[in-house]
Protein backbone atom coordinates (compact mmCIF):
# COMPACT_ATOMS: atom_id res chain seq x y z
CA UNK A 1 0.00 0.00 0.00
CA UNK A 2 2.03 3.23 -0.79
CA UNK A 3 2.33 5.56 2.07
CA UNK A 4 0.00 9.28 1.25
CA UNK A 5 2.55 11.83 0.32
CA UNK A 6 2.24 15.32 2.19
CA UNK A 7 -0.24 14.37 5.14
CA UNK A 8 -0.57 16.64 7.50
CA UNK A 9 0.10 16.49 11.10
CA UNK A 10 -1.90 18.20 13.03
CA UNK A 11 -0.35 20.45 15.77
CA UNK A 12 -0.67 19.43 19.23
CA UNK A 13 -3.19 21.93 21.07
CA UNK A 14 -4.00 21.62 24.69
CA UNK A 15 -2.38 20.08 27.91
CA UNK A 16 -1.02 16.07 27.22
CA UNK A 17 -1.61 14.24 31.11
CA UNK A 18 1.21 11.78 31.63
CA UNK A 19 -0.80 9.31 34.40
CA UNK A 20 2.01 7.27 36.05
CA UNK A 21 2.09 4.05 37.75
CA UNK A 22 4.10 4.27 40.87
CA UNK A 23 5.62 7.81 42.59
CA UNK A 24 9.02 6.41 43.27
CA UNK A 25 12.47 6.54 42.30
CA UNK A 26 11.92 6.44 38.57
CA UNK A 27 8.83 8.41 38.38
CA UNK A 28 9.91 11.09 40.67
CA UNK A 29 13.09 11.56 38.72
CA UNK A 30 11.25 11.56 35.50
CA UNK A 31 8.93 14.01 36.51
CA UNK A 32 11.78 16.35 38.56
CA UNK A 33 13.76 16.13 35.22
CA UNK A 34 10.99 17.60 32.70
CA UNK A 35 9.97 20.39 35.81
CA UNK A 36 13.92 20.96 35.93
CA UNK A 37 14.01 21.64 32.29
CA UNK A 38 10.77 23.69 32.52
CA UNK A 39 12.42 25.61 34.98
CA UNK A 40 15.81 26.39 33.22
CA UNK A 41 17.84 24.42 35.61
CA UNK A 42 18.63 21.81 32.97
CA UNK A 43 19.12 20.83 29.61
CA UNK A 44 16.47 17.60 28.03
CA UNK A 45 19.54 15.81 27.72
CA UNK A 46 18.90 12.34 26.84
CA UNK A 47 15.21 13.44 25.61
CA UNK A 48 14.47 11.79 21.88
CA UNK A 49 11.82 14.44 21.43
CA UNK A 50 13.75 17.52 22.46
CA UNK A 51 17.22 16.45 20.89
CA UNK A 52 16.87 14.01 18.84
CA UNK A 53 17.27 14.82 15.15
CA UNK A 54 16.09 13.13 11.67
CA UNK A 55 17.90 12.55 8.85
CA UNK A 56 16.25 13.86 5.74
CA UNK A 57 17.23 12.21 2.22
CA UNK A 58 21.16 11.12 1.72
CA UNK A 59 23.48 11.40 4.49
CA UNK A 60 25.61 13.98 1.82
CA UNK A 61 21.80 16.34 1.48
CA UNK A 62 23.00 17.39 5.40
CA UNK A 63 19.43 18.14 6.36
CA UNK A 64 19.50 16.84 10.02
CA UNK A 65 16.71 18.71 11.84
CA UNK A 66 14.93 18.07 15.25
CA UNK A 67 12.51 16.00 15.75
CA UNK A 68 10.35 18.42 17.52
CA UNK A 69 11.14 20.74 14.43
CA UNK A 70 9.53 18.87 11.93
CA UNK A 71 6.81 17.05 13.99
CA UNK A 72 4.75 19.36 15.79
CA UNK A 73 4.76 17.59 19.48
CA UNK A 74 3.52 19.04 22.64
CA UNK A 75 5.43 21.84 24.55
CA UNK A 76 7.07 20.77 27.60
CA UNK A 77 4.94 23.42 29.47
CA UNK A 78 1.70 21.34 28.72
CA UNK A 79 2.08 17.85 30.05
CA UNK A 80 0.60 18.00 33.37
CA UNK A 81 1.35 14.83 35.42
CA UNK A 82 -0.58 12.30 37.92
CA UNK A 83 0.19 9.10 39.66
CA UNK A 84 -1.40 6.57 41.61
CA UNK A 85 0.82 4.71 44.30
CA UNK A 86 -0.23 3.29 47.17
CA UNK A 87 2.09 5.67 49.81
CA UNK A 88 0.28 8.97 50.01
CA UNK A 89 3.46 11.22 49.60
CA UNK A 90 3.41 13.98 47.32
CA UNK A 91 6.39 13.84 44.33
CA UNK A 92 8.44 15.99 46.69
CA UNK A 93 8.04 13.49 49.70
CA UNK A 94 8.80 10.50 47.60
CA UNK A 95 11.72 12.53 45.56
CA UNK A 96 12.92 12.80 48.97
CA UNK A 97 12.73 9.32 50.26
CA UNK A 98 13.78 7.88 47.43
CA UNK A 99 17.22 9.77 47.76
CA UNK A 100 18.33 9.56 43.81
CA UNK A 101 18.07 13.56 43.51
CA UNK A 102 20.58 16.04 44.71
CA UNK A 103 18.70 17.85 47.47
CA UNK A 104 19.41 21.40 46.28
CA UNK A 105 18.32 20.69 42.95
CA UNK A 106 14.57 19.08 44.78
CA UNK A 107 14.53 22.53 47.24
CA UNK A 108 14.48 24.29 43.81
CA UNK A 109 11.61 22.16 42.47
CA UNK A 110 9.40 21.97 45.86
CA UNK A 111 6.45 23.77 44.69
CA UNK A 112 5.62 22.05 41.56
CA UNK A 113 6.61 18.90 42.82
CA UNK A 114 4.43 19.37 45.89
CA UNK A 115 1.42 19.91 43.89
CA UNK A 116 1.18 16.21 42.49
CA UNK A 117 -0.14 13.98 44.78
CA UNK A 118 -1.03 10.52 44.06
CA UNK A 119 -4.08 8.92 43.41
CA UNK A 120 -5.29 5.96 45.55
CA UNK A 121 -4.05 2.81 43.74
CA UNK A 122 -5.10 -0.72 42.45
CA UNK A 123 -2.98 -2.86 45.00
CA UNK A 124 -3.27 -6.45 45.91
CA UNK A 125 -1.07 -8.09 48.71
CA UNK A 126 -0.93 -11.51 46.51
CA UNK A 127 1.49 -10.06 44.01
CA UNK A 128 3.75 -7.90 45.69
CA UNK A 129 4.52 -9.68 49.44
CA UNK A 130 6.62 -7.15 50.41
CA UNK A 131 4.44 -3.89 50.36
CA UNK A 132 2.05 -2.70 51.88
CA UNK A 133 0.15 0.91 51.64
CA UNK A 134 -2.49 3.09 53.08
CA UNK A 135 -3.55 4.78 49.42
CA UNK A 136 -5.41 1.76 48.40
CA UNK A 137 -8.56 1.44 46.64
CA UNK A 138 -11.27 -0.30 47.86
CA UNK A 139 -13.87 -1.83 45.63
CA UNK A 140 -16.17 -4.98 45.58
CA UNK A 141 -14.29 -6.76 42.38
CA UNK A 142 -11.37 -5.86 40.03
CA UNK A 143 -14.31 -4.94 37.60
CA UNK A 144 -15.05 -2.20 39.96
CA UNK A 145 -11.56 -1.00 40.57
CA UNK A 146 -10.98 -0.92 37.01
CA UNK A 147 -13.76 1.46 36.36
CA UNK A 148 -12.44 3.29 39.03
CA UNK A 149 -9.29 3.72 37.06
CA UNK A 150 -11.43 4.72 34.00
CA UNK A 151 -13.20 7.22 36.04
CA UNK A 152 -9.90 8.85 37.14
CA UNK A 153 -8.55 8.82 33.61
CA UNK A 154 -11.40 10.11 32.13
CA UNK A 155 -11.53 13.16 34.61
CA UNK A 156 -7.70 13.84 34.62
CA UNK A 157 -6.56 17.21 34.38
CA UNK A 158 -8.92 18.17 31.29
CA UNK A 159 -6.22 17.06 28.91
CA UNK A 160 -6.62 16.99 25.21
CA UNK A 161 -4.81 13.45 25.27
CA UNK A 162 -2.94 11.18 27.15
CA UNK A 163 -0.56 8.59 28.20
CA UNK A 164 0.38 6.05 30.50
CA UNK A 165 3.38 4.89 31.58
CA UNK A 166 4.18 1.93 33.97
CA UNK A 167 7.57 1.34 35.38
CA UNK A 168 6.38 -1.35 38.17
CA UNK A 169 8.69 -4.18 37.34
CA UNK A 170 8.61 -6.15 41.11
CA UNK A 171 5.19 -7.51 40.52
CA UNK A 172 4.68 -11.04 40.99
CA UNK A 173 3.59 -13.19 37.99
CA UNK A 174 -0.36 -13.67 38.14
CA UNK A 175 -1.21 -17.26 37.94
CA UNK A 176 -3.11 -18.86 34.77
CA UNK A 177 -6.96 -19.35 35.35
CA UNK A 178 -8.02 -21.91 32.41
């Protein structure tokens, strides 16, 4: 099937939410990173979308422009972020805890950090023996948490679109039920 020749991309318009799974170490770091950059304390270093360039045509045409240049993305000013977790901290709190930031850089990036607080979470003991949390849903099947989740998603932040990202890697493997 041949590919449509000048589509158009539409430009991104409104505020993207970027729902995590889990306000630890990762997520806090992730989220002190882009509110560093935001802030002009840092550079996106590492960050495909900020950086990262395109070759155009033959490597001897030399037309090597930025992604974000020639695909109209969302401005880092208009992701808005949420998390559920099942510790009540704020992004600060856990930021903190965790201990993988420099401190000075976190005092810099208290207030907008403060601000996200996580949602109460979909936790259950028989996957993850180690843990245990107070910001746990409560519901009368998974059925019902799950629309729970849907619920939260829907009403998030008013954003335009969305995404999702997990980093939850300690789970326990859930059992086959044929």
């Amino acid at each position: 099937m041949p590919v449509k020749k000048g589509a158009e991309i539409a430009p991104a318009k409104g505020k993207l939410g970027v729902l995590l799974v889990g306000l630890g170490a990762v997520s806090t770091t992730f989220i002190a990173g882009v509110e560093a950059i935001k802030e002009g304390l840092a550079e996106p270093i590492g960050s495909l979308t900020q950086m990262g360039t395109i070759r155009l045509g033959k490597r001897t045409d030399n037309r090597v422009p930025k992604i974000k240049e020639l695909v109209p993305l969302a401005n880092l000013n208009d992701l808005v972020f949420g998390a559920w977790d099942i510790f009540p901290d704020s992004a600060y709190d856990a930021a903190m805890h965790a201990g993988v930031l420099e401190k000075d850089l976190l005092a810099k990036l208290k207030k907008p950090l403060q601000k996200i607080k996580p949602m109460k979470a979909v936790f259950d003991q028989t996957y993850v023996k180690r843990l245990s949390g107070t910001n746990v849903k409560t519901g009368k099947n998974k059925i019902d948490l799950a629309n729970q989740l849907i619920g939260e998603i829907a009403e998030f932040g008013l954003c335009i679109c969305g995404i999702e990202i997990g980093d939850s890697i300690c789970e326990r493997r859930a059992e086959s039920h044929r």
